[in-house]
Structure formats: structure tokens, C-alpha cells
Protein backbone atom coordinates (compact mmCIF):
# COMPACT_ATOMS: atom_id res chain seq x y z
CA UNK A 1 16.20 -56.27 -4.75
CA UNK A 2 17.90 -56.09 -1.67
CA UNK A 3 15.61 -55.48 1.38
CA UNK A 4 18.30 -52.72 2.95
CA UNK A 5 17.71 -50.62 0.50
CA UNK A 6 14.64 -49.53 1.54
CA UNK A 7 12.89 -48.67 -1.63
CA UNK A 8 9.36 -47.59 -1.22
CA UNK A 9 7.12 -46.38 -4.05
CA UNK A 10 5.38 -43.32 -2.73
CA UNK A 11 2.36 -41.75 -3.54
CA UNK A 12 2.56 -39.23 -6.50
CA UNK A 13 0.08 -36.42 -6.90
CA UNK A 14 -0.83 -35.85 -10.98
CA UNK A 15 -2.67 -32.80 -12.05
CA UNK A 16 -3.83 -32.20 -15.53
CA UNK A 17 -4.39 -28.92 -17.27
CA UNK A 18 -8.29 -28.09 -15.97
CA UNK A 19 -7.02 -29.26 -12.35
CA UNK A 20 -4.08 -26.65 -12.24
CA UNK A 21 -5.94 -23.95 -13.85
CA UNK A 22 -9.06 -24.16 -11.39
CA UNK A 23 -5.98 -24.24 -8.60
CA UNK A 24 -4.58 -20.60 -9.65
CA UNK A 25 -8.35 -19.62 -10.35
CA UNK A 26 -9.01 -20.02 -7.13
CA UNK A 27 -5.83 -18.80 -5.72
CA UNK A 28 -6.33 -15.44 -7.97
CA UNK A 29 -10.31 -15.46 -6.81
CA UNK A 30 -8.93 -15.24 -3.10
CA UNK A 31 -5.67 -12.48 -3.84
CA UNK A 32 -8.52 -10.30 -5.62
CA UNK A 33 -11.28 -10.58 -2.50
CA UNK A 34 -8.11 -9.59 -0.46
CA UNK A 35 -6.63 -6.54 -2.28
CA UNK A 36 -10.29 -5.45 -2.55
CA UNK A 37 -11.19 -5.43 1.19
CA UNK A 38 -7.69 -3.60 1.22
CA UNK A 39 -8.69 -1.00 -0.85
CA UNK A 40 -12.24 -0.42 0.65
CA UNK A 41 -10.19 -0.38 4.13
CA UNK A 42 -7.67 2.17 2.93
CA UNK A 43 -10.47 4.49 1.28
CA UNK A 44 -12.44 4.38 4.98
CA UNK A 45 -9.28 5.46 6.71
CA UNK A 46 -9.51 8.46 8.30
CA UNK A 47 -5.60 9.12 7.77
CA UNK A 48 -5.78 10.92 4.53
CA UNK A 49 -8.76 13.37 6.93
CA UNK A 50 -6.06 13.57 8.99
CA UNK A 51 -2.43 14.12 6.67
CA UNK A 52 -4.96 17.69 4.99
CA UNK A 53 -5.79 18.97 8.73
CA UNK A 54 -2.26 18.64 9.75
CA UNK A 55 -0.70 20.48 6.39
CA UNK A 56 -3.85 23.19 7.18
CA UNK A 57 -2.31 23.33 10.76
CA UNK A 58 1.22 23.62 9.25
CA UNK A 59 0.53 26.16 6.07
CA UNK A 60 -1.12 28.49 9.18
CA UNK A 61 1.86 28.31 10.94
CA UNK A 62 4.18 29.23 8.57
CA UNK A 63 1.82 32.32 7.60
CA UNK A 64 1.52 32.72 11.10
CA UNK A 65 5.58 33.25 11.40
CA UNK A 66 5.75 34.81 7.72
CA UNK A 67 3.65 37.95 8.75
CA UNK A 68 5.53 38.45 12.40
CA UNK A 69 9.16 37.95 10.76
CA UNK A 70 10.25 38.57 7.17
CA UNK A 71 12.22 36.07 6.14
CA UNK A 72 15.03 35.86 3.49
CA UNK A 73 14.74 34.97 0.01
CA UNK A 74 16.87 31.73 0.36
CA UNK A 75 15.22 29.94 2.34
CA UNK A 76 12.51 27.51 2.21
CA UNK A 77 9.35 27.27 3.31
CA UNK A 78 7.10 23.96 4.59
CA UNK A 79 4.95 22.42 1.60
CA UNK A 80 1.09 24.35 1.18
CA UNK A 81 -1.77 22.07 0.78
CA UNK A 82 -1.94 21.59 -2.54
CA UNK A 83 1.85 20.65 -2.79
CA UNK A 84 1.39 18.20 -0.29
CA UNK A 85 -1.63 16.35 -1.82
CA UNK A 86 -0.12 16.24 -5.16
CA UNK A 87 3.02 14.57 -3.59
CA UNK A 88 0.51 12.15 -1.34
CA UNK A 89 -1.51 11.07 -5.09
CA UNK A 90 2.00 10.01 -6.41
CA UNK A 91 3.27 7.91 -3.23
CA UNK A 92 -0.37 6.11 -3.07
């Protein structure tokens, strides 16, 4: 062979079947630690505390401004409590 050419043999990595499935075991082992320290952060949040105070604050409002004005039949009113947690369990 022609020394130009520059052919070099390089090193090749070979895995057999216990060596690639101890690789994704471990990959999966780490993904599930994660998603669980997720979860446990998500269910110490105080921002589903928060999301019910504010659509208390808002459903006393708008019975606040239902009893000083009657209001037409058309239109709409804000989401109550209940609404709004039912809608919250289906986004989460």
C-alpha cells in the first residue's frame, strides 16, 4: 500500500448483549431517580396552594359584582373552584 493514503486502523469499540443491556439499565436507573425527584418536587410546590386561593379570590369577586349588578343571561361568568380544579387534574 501506498504510504499517501494514509490508512490507519482505528480502535473499534464491541459490545455484546449483557454489555448494552447493563448500558440502558443504567441509563433507565438514572431517567427514573430523575422523574422521581421531579415528581416529589412538583407535589411540594406550593403553586397548586396558590392556583385554589387565587380561583377563591376570583369566585368572590364575581359574587361580589353578581349581587351589586344583575347581569344578563348571555354572558359568561369566570370558572368556580371546582371547575377550575377539574380542568387543572386534566392539564397535569
Amino acid at each position: 500500500m501506498n504510504k499517501s493514503t494514509g490508512l490507519k486502523r482505528h480502535a473499534v469499540l464491541i459490545y455484546d448483549a449483557n454489555g448494552l443491556k447493563n448500558f440502558w439499565e443504567e441509563i433507565i436507573e438514572v431517567h427514573t431517580k430523575q422523574k422521581e425527584v421531579e415528581d416529589s418536587r412538583l407535589t411540594k410546590s406550593a403553586l397548586n396552594k396558590l392556583r385554589c386561593e387565587w380561583a377563591q379570590r376570583l369566585e368572590g369577586r364575581t359574587r361580589m359584582l353578581q349581587k351589586s349588578s344583575e347581569k344578563p343571561e348571555g354572558q359568561h361568568t369566570l370558572l368556580s373552584v371546582d371547575s377550575f380544579q377539574q380542568i387543572q387534574k386534566t392539564v397535569t
